[in-house]
N, C-alpha and C. Protein backbone atom coordinates (compact mmCIF):
# COMPACT_ATOMS: atom_id res chain seq x y z
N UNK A 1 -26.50 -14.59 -12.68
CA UNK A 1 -25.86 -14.45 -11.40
C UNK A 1 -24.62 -13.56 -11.55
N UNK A 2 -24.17 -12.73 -10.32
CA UNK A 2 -23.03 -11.77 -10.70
C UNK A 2 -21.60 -12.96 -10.05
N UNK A 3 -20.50 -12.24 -10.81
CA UNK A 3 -19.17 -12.60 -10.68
C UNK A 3 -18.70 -11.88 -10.05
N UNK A 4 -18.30 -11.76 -8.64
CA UNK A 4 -17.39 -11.06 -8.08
C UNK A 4 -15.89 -11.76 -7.91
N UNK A 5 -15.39 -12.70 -8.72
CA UNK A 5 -14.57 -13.28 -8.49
C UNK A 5 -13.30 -12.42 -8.68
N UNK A 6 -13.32 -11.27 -9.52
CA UNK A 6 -12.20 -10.62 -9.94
C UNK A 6 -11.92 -9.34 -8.58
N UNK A 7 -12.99 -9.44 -7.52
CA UNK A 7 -12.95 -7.84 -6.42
C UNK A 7 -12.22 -9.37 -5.40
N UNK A 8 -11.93 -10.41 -5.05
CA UNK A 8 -11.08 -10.83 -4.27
C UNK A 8 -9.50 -11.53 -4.66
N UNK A 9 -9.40 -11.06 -5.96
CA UNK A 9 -8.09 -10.95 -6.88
C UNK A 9 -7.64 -9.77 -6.38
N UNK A 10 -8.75 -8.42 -6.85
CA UNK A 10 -7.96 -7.39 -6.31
C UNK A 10 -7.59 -6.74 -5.29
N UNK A 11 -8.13 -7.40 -3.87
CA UNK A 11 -8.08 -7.25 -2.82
C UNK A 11 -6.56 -7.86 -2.21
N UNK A 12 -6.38 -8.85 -2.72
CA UNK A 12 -5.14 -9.08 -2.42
C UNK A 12 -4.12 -8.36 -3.17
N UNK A 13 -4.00 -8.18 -4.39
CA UNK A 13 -2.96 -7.78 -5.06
C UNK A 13 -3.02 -6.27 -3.78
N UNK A 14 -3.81 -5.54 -3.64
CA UNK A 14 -3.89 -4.31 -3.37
C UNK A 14 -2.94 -4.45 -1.74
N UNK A 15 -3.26 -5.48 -1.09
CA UNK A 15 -2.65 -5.54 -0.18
C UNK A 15 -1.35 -5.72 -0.23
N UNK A 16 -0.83 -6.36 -1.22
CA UNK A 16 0.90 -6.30 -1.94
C UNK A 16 1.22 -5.06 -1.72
N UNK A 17 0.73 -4.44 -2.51
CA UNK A 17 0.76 -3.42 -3.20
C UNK A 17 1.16 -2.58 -1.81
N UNK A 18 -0.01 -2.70 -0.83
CA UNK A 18 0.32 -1.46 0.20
C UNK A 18 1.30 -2.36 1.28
N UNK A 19 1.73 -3.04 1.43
CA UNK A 19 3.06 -3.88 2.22
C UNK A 19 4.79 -3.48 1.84
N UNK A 20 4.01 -3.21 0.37
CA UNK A 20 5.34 -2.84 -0.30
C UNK A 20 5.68 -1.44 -0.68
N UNK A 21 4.51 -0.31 -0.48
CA UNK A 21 4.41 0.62 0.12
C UNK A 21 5.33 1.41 1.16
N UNK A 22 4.78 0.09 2.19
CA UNK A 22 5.40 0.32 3.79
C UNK A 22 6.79 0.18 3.91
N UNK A 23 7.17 -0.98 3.25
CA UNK A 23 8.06 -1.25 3.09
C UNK A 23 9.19 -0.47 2.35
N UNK A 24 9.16 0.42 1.91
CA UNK A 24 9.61 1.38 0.63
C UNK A 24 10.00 2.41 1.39
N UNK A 25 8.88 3.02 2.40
CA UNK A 25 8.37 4.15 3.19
C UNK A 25 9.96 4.14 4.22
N UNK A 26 9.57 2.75 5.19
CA UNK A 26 10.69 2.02 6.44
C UNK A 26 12.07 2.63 5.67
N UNK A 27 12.29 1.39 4.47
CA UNK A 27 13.80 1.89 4.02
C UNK A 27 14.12 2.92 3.58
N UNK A 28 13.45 4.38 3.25
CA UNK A 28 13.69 5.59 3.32
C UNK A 28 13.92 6.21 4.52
N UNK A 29 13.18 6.02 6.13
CA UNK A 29 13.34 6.69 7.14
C UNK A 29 14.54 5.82 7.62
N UNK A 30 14.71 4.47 7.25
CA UNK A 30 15.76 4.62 7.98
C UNK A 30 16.83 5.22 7.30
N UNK A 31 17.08 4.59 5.97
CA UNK A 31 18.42 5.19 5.39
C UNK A 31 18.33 6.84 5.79
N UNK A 32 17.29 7.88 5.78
CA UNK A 32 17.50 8.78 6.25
C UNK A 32 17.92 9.03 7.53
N UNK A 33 18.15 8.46 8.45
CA UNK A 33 18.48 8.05 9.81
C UNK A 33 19.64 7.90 9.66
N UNK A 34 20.27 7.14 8.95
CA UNK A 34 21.84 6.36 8.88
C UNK A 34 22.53 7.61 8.23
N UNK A 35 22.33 8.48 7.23
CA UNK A 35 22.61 9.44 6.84
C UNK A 35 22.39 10.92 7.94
N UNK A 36 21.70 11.04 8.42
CA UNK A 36 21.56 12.05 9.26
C UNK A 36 21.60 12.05 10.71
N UNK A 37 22.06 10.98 10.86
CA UNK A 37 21.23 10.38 12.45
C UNK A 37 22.39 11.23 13.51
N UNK A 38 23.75 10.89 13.26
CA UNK A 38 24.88 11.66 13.85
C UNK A 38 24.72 13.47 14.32
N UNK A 39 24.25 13.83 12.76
CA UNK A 39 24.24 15.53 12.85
C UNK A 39 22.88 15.67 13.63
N UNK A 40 21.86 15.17 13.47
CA UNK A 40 20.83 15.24 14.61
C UNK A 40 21.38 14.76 15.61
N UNK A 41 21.57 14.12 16.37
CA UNK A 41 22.38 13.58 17.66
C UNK A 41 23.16 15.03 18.16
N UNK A 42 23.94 15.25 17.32
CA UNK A 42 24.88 16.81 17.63
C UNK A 42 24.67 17.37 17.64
N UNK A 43 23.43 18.16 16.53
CA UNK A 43 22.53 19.60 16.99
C UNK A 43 21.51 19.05 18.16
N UNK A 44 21.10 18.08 18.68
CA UNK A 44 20.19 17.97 19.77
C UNK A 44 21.47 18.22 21.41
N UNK A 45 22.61 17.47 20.88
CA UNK A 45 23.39 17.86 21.85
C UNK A 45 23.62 19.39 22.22
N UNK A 46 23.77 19.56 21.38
CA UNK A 46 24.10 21.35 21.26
C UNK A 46 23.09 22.20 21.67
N UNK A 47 22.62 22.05 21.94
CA UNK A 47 20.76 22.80 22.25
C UNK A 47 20.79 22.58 23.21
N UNK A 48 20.93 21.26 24.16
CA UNK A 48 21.30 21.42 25.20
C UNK A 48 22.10 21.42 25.82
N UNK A 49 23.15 21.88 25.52
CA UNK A 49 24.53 22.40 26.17
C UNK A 49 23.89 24.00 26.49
N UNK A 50 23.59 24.11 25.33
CA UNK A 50 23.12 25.98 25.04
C UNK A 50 22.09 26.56 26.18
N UNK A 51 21.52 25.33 26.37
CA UNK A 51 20.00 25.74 27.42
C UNK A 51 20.66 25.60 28.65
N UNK A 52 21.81 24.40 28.65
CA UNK A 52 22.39 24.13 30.16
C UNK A 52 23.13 25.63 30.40
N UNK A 53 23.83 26.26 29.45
CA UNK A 53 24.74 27.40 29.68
C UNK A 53 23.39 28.44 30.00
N UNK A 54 22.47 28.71 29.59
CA UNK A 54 21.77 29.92 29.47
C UNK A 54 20.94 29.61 31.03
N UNK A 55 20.74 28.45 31.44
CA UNK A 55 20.03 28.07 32.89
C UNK A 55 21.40 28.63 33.92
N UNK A 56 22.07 27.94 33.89
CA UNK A 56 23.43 28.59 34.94
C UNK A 56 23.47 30.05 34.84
N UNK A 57 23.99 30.55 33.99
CA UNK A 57 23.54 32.50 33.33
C UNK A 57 22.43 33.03 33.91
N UNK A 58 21.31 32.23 34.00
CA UNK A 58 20.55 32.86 34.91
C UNK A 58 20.05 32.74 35.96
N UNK A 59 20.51 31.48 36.94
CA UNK A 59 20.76 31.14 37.87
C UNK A 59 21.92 32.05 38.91
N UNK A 60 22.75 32.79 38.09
CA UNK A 60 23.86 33.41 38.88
C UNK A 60 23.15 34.72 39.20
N UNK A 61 22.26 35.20 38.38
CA UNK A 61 21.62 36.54 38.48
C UNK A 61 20.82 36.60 39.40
């Protein structure tokens, strides 16, 4: 008779495995967030200040 007892050992470990993955993944985007999140905020501001100035500019024309 076959043993598959060792493919539902590794089914779980594997699922560790990819939780902690995710988990790894999360605390990189955010800490990249907490580190960058301001200067993105300010160049998104700025872009549209730039588009608001360039819409009026050609609104007067």
């Amino acid at each position: 008779m076959l043993n598959f007892g060792w493919l539902k050992r590794n089914k779980g470990q594997g699922m560790v495995e990819y939780i902690l993955i995710v988990a790894v993944v999360i605390g990189i985007v955010f800490g990249a967030y907490k580190l960058m999140g301001g200067t993105v905020k300010q160049k998104f501001q700025d872009a549209n200040k730039s588009i608001s100035n360039e819409s009026a500019t050609t609104e007067k024309l």
